[in-house]
Structures are given as C-alpha cells and as structure tokens.
N, C-alpha and C. Protein backbone atom coordinates (compact mmCIF):
# COMPACT_ATOMS: atom_id res chain seq x y z
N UNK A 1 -27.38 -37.66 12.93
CA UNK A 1 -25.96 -37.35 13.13
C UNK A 1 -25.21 -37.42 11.80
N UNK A 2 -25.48 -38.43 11.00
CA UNK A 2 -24.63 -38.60 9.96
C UNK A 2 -25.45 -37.77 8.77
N UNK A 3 -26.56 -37.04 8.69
CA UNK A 3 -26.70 -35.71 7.86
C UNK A 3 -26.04 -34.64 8.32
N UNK A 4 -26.18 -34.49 9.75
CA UNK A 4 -25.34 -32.76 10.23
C UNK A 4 -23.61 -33.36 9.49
N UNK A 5 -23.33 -34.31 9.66
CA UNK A 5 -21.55 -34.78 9.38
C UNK A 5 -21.78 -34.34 7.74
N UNK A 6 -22.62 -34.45 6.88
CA UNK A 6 -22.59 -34.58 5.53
C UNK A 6 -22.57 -33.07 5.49
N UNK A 7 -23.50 -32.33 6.17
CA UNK A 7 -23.50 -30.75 5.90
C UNK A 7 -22.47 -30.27 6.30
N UNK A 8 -21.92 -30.92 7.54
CA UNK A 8 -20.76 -29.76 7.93
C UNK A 8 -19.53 -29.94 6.82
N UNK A 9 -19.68 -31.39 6.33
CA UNK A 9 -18.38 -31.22 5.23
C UNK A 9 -18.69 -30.19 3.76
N UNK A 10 -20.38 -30.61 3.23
CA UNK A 10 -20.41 -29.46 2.29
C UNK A 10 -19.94 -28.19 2.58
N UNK A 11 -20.10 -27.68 4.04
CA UNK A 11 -20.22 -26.25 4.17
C UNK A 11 -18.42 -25.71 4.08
N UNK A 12 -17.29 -26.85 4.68
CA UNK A 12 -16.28 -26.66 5.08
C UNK A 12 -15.56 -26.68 3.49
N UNK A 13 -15.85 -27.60 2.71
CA UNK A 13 -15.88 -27.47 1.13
C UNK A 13 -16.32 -26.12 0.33
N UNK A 14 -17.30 -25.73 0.25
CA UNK A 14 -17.73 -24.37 0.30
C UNK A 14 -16.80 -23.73 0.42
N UNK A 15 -16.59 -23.35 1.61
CA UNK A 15 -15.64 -22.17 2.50
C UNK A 15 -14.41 -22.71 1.81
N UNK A 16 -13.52 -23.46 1.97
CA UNK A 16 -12.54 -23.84 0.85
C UNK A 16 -12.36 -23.33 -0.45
N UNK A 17 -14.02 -23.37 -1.18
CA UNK A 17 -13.88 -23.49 -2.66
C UNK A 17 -13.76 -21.93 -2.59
N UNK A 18 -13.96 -21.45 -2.02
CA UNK A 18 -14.77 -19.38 -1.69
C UNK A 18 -12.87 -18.78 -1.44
N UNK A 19 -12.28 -19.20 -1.05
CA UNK A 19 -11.05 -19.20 -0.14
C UNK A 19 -10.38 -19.11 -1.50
N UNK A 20 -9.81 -20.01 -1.71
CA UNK A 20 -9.21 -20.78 -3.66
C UNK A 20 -9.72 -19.55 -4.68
N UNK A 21 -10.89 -19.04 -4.65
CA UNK A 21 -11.20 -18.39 -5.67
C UNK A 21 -11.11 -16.48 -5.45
N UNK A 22 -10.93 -16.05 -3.65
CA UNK A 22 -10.64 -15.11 -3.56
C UNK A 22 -9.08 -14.91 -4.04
N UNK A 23 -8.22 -16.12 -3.31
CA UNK A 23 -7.14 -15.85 -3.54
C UNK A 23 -6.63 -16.24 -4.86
N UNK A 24 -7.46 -16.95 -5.98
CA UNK A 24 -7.04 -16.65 -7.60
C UNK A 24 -7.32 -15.23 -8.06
N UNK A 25 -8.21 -14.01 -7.56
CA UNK A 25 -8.13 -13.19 -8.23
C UNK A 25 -7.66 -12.17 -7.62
N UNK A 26 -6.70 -12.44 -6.18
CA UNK A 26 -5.89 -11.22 -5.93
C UNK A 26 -4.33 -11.86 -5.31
N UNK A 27 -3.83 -10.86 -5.41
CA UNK A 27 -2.18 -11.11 -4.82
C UNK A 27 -1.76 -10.68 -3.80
N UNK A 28 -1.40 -11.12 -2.43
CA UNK A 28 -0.80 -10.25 -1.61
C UNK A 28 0.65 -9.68 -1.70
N UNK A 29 0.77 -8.33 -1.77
CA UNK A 29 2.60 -7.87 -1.98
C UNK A 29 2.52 -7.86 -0.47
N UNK A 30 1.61 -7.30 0.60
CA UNK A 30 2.54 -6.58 1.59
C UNK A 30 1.29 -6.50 2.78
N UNK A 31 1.24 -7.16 4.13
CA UNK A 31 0.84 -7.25 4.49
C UNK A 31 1.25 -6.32 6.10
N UNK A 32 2.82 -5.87 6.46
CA UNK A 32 3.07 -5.16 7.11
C UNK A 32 3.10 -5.60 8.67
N UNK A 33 3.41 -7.51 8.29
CA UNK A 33 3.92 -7.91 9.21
C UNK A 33 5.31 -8.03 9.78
N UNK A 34 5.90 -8.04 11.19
CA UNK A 34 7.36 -8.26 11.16
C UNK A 34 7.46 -6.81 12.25
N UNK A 35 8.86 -6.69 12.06
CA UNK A 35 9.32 -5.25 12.50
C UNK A 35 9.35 -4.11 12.00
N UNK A 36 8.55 -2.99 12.32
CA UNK A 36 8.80 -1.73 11.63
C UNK A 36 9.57 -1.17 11.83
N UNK A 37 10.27 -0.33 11.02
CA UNK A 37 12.13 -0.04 11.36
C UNK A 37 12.18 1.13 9.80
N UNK A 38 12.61 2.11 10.33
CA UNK A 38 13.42 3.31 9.28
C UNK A 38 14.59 3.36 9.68
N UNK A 39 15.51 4.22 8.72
CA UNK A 39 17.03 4.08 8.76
C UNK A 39 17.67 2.90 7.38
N UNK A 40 19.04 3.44 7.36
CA UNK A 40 19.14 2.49 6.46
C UNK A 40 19.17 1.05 6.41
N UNK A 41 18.79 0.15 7.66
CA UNK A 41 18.40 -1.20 7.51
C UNK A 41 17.05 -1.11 7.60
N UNK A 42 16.31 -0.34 7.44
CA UNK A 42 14.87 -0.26 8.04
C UNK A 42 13.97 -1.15 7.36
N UNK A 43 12.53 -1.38 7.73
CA UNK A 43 11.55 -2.02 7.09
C UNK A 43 10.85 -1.04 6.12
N UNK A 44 10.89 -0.27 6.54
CA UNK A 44 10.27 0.91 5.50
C UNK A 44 10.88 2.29 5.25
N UNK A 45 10.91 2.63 4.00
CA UNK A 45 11.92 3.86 3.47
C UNK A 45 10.75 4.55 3.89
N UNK A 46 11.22 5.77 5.00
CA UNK A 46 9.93 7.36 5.33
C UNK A 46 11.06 7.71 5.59
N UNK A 47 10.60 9.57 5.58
CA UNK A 47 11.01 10.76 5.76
C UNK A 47 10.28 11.51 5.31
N UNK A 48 10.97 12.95 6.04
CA UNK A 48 10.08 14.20 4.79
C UNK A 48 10.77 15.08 5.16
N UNK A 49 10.33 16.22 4.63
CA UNK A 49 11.17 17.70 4.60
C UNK A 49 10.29 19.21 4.25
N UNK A 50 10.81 20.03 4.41
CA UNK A 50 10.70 21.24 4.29
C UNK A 50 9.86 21.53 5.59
N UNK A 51 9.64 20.97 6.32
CA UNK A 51 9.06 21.79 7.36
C UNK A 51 7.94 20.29 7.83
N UNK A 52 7.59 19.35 6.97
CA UNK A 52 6.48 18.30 7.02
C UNK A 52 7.08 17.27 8.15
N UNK A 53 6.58 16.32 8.91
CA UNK A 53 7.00 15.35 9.73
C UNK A 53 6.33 14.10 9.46
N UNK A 54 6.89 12.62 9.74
CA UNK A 54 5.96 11.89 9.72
C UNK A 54 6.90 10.74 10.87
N UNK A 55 6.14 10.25 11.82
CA UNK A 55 6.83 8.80 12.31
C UNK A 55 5.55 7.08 11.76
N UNK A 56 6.62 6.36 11.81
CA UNK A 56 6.16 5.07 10.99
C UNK A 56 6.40 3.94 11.95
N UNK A 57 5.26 3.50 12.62
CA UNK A 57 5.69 2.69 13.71
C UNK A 57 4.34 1.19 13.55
N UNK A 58 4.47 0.25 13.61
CA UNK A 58 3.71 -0.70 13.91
C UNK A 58 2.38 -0.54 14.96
N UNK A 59 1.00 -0.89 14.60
CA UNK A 59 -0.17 -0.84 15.44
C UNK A 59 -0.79 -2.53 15.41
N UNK A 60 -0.60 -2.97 16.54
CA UNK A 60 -1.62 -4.15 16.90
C UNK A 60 -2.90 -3.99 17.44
N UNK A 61 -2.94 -2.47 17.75
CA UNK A 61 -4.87 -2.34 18.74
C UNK A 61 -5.56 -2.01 17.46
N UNK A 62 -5.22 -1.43 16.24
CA UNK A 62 -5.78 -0.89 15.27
C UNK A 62 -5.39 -1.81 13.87
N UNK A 63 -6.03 -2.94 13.15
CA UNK A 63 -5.26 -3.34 12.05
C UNK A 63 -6.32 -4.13 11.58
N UNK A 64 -6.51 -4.27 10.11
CA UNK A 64 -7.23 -4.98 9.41
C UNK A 64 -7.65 -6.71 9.17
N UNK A 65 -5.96 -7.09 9.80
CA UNK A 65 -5.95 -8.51 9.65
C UNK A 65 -4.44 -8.50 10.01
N UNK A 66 -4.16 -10.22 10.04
CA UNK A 66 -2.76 -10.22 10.68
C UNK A 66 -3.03 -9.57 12.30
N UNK A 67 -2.00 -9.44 12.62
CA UNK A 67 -1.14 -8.94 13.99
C UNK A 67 -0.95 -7.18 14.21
N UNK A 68 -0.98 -7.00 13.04
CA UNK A 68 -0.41 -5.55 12.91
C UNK A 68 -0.87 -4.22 11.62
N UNK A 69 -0.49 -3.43 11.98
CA UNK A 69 -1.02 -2.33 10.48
C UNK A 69 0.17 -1.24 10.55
N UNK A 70 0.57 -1.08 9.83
CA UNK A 70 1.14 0.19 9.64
C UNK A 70 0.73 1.32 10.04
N UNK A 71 1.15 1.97 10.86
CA UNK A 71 0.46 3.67 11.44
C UNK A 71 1.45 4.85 11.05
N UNK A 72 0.87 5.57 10.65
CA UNK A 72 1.32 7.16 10.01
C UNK A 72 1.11 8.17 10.82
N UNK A 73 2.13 8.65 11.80
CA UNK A 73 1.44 9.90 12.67
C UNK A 73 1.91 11.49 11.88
N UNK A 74 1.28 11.89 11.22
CA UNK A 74 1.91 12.95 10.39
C UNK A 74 1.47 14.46 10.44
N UNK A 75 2.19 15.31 9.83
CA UNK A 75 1.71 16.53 10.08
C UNK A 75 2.71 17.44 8.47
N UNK A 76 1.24 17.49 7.90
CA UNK A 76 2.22 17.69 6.63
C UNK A 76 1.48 19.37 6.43
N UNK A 77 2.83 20.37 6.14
CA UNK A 77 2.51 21.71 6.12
C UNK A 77 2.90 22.15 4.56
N UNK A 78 2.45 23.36 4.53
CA UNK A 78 2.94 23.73 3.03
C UNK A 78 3.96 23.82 2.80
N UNK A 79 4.47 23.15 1.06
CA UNK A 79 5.63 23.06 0.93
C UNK A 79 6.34 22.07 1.47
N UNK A 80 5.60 20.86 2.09
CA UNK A 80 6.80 20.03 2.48
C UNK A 80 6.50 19.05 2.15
N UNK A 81 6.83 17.98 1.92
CA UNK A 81 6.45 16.57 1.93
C UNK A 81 6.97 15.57 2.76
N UNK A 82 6.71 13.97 2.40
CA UNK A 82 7.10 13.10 3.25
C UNK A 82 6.50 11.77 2.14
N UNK A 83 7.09 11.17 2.77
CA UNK A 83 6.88 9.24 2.14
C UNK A 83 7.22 8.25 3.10
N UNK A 84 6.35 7.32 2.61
CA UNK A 84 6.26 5.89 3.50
C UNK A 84 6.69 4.84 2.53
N UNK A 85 7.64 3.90 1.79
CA UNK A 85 7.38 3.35 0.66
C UNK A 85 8.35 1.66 1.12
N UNK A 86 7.91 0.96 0.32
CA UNK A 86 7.97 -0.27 0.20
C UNK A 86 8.29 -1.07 -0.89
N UNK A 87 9.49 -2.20 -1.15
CA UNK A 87 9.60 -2.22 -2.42
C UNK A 87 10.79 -2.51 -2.91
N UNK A 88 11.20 -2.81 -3.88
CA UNK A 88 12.90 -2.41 -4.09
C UNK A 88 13.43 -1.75 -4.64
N UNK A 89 15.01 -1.09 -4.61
CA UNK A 89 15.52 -0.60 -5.11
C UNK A 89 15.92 0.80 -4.32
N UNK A 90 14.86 0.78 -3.15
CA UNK A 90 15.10 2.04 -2.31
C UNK A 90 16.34 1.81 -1.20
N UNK A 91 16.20 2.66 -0.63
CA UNK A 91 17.32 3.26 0.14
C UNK A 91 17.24 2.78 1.52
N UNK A 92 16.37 2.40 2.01
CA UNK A 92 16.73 1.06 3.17
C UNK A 92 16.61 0.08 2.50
N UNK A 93 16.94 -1.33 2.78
CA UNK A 93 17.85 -2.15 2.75
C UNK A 93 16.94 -3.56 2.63
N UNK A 94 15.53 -3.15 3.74
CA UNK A 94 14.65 -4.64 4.18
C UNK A 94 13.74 -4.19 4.06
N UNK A 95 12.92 -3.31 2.74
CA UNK A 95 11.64 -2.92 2.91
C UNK A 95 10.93 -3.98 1.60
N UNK A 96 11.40 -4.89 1.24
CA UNK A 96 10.73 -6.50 0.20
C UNK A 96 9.78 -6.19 0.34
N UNK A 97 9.01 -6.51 -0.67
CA UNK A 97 7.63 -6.94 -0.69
C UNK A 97 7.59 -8.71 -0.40
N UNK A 98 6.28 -9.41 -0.15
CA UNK A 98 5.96 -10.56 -0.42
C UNK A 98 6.61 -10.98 -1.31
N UNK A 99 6.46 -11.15 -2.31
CA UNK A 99 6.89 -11.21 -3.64
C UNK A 99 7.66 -10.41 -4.58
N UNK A 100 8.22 -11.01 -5.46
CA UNK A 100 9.53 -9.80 -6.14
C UNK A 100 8.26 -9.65 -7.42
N UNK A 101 9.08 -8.63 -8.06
CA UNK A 101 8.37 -7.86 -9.26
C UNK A 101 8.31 -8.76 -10.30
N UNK A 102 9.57 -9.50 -10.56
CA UNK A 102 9.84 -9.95 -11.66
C UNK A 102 8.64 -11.52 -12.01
N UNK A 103 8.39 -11.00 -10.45
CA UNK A 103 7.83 -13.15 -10.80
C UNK A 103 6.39 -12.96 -10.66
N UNK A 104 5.83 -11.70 -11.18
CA UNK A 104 4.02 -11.16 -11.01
C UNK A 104 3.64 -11.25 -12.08
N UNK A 105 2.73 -11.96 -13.03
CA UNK A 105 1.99 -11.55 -13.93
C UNK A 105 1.65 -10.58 -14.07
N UNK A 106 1.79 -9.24 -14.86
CA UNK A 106 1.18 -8.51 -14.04
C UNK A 106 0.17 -7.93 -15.30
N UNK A 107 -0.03 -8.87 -16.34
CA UNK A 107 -1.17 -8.70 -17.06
C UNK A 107 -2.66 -9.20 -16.71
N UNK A 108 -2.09 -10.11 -15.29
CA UNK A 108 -3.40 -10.97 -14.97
C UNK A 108 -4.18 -9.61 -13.62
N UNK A 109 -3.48 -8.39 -13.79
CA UNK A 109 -4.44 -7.64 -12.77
C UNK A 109 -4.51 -5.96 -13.20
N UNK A 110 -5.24 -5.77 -12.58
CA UNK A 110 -5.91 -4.04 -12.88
C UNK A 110 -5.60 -2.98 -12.46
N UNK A 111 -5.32 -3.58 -11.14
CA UNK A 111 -5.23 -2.16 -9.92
C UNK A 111 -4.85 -2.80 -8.97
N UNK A 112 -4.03 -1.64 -7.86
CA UNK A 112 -3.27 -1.97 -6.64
C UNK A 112 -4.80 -1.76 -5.76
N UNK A 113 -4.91 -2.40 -4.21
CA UNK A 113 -6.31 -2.42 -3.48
C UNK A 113 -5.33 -2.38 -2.43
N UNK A 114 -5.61 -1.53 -1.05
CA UNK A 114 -5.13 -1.08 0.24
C UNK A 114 -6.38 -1.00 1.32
N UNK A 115 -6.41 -1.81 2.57
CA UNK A 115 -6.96 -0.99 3.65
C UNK A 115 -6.47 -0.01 4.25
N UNK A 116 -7.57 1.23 4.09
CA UNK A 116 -6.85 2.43 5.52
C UNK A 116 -7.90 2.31 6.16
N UNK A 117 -7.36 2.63 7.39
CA UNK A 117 -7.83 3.40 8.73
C UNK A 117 -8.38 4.51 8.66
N UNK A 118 -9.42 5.54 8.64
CA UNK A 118 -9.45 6.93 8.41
C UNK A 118 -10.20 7.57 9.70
N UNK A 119 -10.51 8.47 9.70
CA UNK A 119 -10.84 9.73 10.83
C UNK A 119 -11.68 10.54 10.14
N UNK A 120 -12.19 10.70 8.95
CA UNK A 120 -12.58 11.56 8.42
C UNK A 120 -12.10 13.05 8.46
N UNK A 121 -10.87 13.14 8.00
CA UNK A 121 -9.98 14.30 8.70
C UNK A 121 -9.78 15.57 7.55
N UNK A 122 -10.85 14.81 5.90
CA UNK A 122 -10.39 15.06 5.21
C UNK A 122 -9.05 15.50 4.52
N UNK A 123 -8.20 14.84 4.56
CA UNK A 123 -6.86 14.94 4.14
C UNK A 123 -6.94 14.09 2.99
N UNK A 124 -6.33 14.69 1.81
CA UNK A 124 -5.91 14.03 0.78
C UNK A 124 -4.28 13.38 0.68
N UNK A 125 -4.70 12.21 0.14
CA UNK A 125 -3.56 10.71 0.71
C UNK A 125 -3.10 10.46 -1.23
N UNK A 126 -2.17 10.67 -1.01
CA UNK A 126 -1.12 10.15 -2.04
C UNK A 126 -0.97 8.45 -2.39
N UNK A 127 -1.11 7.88 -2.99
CA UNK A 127 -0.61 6.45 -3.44
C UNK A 127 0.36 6.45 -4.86
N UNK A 128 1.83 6.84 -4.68
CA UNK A 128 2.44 6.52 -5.76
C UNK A 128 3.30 5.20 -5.73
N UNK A 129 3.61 4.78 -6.57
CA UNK A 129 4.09 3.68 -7.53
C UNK A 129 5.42 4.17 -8.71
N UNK A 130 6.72 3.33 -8.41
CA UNK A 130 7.54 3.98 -9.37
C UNK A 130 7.38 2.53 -10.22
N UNK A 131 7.48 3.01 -11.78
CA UNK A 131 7.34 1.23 -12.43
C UNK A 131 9.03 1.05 -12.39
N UNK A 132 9.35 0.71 -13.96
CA UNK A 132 10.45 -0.47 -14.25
C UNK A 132 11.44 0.77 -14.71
N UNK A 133 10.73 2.01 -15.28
CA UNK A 133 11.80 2.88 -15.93
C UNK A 133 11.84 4.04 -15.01
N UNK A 134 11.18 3.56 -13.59
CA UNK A 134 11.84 4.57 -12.94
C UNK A 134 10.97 5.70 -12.56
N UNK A 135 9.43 5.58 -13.50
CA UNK A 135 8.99 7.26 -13.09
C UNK A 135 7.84 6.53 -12.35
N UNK A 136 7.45 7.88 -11.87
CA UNK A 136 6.60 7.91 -10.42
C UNK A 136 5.44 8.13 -10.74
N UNK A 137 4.33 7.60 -10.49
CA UNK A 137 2.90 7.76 -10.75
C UNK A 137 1.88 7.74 -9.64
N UNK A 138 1.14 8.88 -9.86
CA UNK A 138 0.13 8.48 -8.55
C UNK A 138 -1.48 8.73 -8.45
N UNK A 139 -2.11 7.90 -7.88
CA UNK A 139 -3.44 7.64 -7.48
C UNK A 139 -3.27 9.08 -5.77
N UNK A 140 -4.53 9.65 -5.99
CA UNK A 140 -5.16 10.21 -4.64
C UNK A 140 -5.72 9.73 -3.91
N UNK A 141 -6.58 10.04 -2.90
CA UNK A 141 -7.89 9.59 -2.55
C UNK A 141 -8.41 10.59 -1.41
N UNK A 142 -9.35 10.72 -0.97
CA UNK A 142 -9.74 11.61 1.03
C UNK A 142 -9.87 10.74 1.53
N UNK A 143 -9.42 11.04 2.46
CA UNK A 143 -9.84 10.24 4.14
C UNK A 143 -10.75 11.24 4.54
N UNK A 144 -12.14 10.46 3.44
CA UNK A 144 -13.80 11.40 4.15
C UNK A 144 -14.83 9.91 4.63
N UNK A 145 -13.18 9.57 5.52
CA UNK A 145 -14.71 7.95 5.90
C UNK A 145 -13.71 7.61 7.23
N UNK A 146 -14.69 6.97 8.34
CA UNK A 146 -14.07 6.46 9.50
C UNK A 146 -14.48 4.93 9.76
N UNK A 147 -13.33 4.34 10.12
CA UNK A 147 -12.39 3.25 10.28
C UNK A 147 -12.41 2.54 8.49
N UNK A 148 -12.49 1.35 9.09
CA UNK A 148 -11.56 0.59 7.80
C UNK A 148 -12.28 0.57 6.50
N UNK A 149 -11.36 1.14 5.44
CA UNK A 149 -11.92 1.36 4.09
C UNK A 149 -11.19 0.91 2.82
N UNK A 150 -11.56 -0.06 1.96
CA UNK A 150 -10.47 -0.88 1.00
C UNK A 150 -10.49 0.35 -0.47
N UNK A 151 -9.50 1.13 -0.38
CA UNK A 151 -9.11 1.84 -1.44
C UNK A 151 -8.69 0.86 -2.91
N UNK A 152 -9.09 1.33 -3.77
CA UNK A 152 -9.39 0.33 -4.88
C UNK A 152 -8.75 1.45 -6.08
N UNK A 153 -7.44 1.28 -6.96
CA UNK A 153 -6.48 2.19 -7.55
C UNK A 153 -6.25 1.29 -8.95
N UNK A 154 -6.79 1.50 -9.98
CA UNK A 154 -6.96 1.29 -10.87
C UNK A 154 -6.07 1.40 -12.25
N UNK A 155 -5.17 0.63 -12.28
CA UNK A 155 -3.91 1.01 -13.10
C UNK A 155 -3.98 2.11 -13.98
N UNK A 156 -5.11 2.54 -14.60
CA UNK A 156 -5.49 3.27 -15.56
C UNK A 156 -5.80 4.54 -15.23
N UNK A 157 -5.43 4.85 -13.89
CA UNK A 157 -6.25 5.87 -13.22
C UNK A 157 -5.04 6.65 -12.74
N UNK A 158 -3.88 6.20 -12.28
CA UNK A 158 -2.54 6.83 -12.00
C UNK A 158 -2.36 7.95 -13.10
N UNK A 159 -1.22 8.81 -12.38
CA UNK A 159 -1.08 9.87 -13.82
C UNK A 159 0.48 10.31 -13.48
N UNK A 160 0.97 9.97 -14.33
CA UNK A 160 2.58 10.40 -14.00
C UNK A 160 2.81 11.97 -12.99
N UNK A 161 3.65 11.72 -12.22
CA UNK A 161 3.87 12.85 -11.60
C UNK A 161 4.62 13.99 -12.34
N UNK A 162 4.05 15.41 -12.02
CA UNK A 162 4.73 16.45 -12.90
C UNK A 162 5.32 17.43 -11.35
N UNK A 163 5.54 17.13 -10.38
CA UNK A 163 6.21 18.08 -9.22
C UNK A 163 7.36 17.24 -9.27
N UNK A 164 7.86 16.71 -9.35
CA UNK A 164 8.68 15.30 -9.21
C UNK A 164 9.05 14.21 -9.94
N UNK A 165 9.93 13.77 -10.11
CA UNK A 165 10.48 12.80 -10.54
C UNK A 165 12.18 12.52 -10.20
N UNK A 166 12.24 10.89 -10.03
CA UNK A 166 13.67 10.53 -9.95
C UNK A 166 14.56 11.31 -10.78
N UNK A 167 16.27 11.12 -10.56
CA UNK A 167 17.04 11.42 -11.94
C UNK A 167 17.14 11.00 -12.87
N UNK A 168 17.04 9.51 -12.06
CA UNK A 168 16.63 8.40 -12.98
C UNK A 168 15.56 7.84 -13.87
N UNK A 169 14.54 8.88 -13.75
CA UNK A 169 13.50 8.16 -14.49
C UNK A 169 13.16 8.61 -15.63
N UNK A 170 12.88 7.44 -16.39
CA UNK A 170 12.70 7.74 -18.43
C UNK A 170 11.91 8.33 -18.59
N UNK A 171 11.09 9.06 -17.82
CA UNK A 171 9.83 9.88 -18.14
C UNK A 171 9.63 10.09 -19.62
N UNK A 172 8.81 8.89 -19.93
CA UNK A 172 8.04 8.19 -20.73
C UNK A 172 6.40 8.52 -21.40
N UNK A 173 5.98 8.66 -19.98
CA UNK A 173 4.52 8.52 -19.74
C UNK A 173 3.78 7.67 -20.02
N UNK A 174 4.20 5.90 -19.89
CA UNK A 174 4.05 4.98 -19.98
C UNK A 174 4.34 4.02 -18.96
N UNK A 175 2.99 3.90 -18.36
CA UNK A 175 3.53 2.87 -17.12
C UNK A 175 4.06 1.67 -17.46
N UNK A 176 5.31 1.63 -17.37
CA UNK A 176 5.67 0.39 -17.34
C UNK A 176 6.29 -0.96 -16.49
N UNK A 177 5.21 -2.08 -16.93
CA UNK A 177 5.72 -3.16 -15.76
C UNK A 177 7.35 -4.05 -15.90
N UNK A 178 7.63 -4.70 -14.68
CA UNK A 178 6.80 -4.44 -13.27
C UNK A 178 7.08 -3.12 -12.58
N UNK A 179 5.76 -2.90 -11.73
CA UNK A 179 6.20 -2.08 -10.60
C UNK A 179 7.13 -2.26 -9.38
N UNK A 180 7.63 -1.18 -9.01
CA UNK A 180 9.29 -1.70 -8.21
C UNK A 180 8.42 -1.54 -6.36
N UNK A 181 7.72 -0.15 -6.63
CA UNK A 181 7.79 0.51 -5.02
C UNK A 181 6.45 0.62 -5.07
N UNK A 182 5.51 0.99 -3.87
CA UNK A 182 4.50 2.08 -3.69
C UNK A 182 4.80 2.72 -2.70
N UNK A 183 4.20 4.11 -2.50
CA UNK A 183 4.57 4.51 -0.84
C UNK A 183 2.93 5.72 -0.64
N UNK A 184 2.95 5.43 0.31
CA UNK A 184 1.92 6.41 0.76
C UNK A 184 2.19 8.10 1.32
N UNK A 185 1.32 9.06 0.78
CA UNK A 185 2.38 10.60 1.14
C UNK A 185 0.73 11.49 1.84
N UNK A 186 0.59 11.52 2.94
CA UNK A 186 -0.88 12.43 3.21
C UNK A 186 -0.11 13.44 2.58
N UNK A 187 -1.17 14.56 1.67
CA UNK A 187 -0.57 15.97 1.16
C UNK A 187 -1.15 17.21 2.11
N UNK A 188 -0.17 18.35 2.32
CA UNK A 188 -0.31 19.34 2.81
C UNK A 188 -2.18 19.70 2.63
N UNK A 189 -2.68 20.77 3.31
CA UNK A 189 -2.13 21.11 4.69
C UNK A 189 -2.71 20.10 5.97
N UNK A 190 -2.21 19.20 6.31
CA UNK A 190 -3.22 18.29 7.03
C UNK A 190 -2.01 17.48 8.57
N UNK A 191 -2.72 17.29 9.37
CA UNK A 191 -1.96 16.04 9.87
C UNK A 191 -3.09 15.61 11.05
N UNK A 192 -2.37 14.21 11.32
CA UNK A 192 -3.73 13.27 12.22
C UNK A 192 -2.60 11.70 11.99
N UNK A 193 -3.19 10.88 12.05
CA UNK A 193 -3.09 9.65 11.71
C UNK A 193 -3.41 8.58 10.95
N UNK A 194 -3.17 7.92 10.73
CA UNK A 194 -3.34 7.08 8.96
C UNK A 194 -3.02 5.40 9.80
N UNK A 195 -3.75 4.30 8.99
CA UNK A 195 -2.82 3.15 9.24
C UNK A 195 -3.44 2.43 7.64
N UNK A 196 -2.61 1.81 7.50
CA UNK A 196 -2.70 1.19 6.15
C UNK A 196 -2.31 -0.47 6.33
N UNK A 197 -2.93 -1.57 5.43
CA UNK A 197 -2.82 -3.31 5.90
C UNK A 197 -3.48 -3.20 4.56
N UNK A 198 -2.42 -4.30 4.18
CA UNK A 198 -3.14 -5.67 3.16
C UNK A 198 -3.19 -5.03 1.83
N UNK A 199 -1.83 -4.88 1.17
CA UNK A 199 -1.80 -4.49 0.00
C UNK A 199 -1.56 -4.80 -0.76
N UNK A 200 -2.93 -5.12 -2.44
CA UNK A 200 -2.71 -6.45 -3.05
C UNK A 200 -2.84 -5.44 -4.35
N UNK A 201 -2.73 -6.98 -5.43
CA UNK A 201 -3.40 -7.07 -6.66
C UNK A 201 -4.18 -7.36 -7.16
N UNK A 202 -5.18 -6.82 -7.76
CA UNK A 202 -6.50 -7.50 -8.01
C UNK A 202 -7.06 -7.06 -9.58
C-alpha cells in the first residue's frame, strides 16, 4: 500500500511538472469562452460584404476544450469578403483578449497556434493579425483535413496585405509588436462551416 501511495504521488508530480512546462512555453489570448455576441457591444467584431455572408455563434457539441468553440457558418462568393476578429481597438466594444497586448513578451514567442474544426471542404482560411502601426498581415492555410487540427502560424511567415489595408495603417512592412487583433476570413469561392478554440502563443 505504501509503494502504490509513493507512485501515485511521483506520477501526480510528473503530471504537474508536464503541466508548468506546457504552460511556460505557450500563452493563452483567447479561448472563446462566455457569450458570443456581434453588434456594437458584441463579443466578436464579424461581417462581410459584397455579396459574402457569415453568422458567428457559440458551439458546445463541437469544441476543442473548455465549454465551447467558436463556429463560422459562411458562404463566401466572388468579390466579397467577411471577418471574424478579436482584440482591441475594433469596433465592438467586448471582443478582449485574455490578456492585453501591452503586458506580452512578445520576444519570448514565434507564432500564433489555433484549433480548427475542418470538413475537408478545401477552402482556403485567412488568419490576419493587425500589429501596433496598424497594418494587416496574413497567414493562409486549407481546410484539407477533418475534425480537430492545431494550425501552427509562424511570425515569419505572415506577409503584409496588398488588397487591403486600414487608413490608418503605417504600411511599413514591418511587423510590429504588440499585436492588437487576429480575425479569421474563409476566402472566396467556398462556404460550409469552420469552428476555431484555443488561441495561443508559442
């Protein structure tokens, strides 16, 4: 009895020490718990236009961890777009991250890391990021894989956007920290469903 008591504490130590050292080398911003809400008090800044649609609603049958995942029901046509984004400085009111920008190291990490949901629907998925001066940068990826897949976006790998940009932004071509927003955009011609959980730094 008092060896199984000695192992179960190594093992619970272990799992502790494993725990401590995942969470020293990543950050959670946004986990996509709470209420999902658009509009200007909303939890998340979406819309789109020219002809594209998207609704942004909370999923508990479908989610990575936590309670919930973010779901994307979209239908994006030529010529139009749409965004999902998170962050500050935007245009609803309660879309915070975990953590504010200002208080991230953000020399101690590499790349933004996301779970999606996928269908294999092949649709190509947008991940932009506006930094500190405002301009917009973005990572791609396909949804050529079904269910949960940790997208891994590599600071170095973004490329300033040339369809777009704020009025505001110094278009630089220098990412510069901190980053304010990210938002997710499926690109034309595609639509299906998306859910996205657990979006860190690593």
């Amino acid at each position: 009895m008092r060896i199984l008591y000695i192992v179960l504490i190594l093992s619970l130590s272990m799992a502790s020490q494993c725990c401590a050292q995942n969470q020293g080398q990543s950050l959670l911003l946004d986990d996509f718990e709470g209420p999902i809400s658009g509009g200007p008090e909303g939890t998340v800044d979406f819309g789109a236009g020219n002809g594209s649609s998207v609704e942004v609603t909370a999923a508990q049958d479908i989610k990575y961890s936590g309670n919930q995942s973010l779901k994307a029901v979209y239908d994006a046509v030529s010529g139009g777009y749409m965004y999902m984004a998170r962050g500050f400085g935007l245009d609803a009111k309660n879309t915070a991250w975990l953590v504010k920008p200002e208080d991230i190291d953000w020399s101690k990490y590499k790349a933004f890391t996301f779970f999606v949901f996928g269908s294999d629907s092949k649709t190509q998925v947008a991940f932009d990021i506006r930094d500190n001066g405002n301009e917009m940068w973005r990572f791609s990826f396909e949804d050529n894989f079904k269910g949960w897949k940790k997208i891994v976006c590599p600071f170095n790998m973004f490329f300033a956007r040339d369809d777009w940009q704020p009025n505001n932004a110094d278009n630089n071509l220098t990412l510069d920290f901190p980053i304010k927003v990210f938002q997710f955009e499926p690109r034309p011609q595609a639509q299906g469903t998306l859910y996205f959980d657990c979006v860190e730094l690593e």
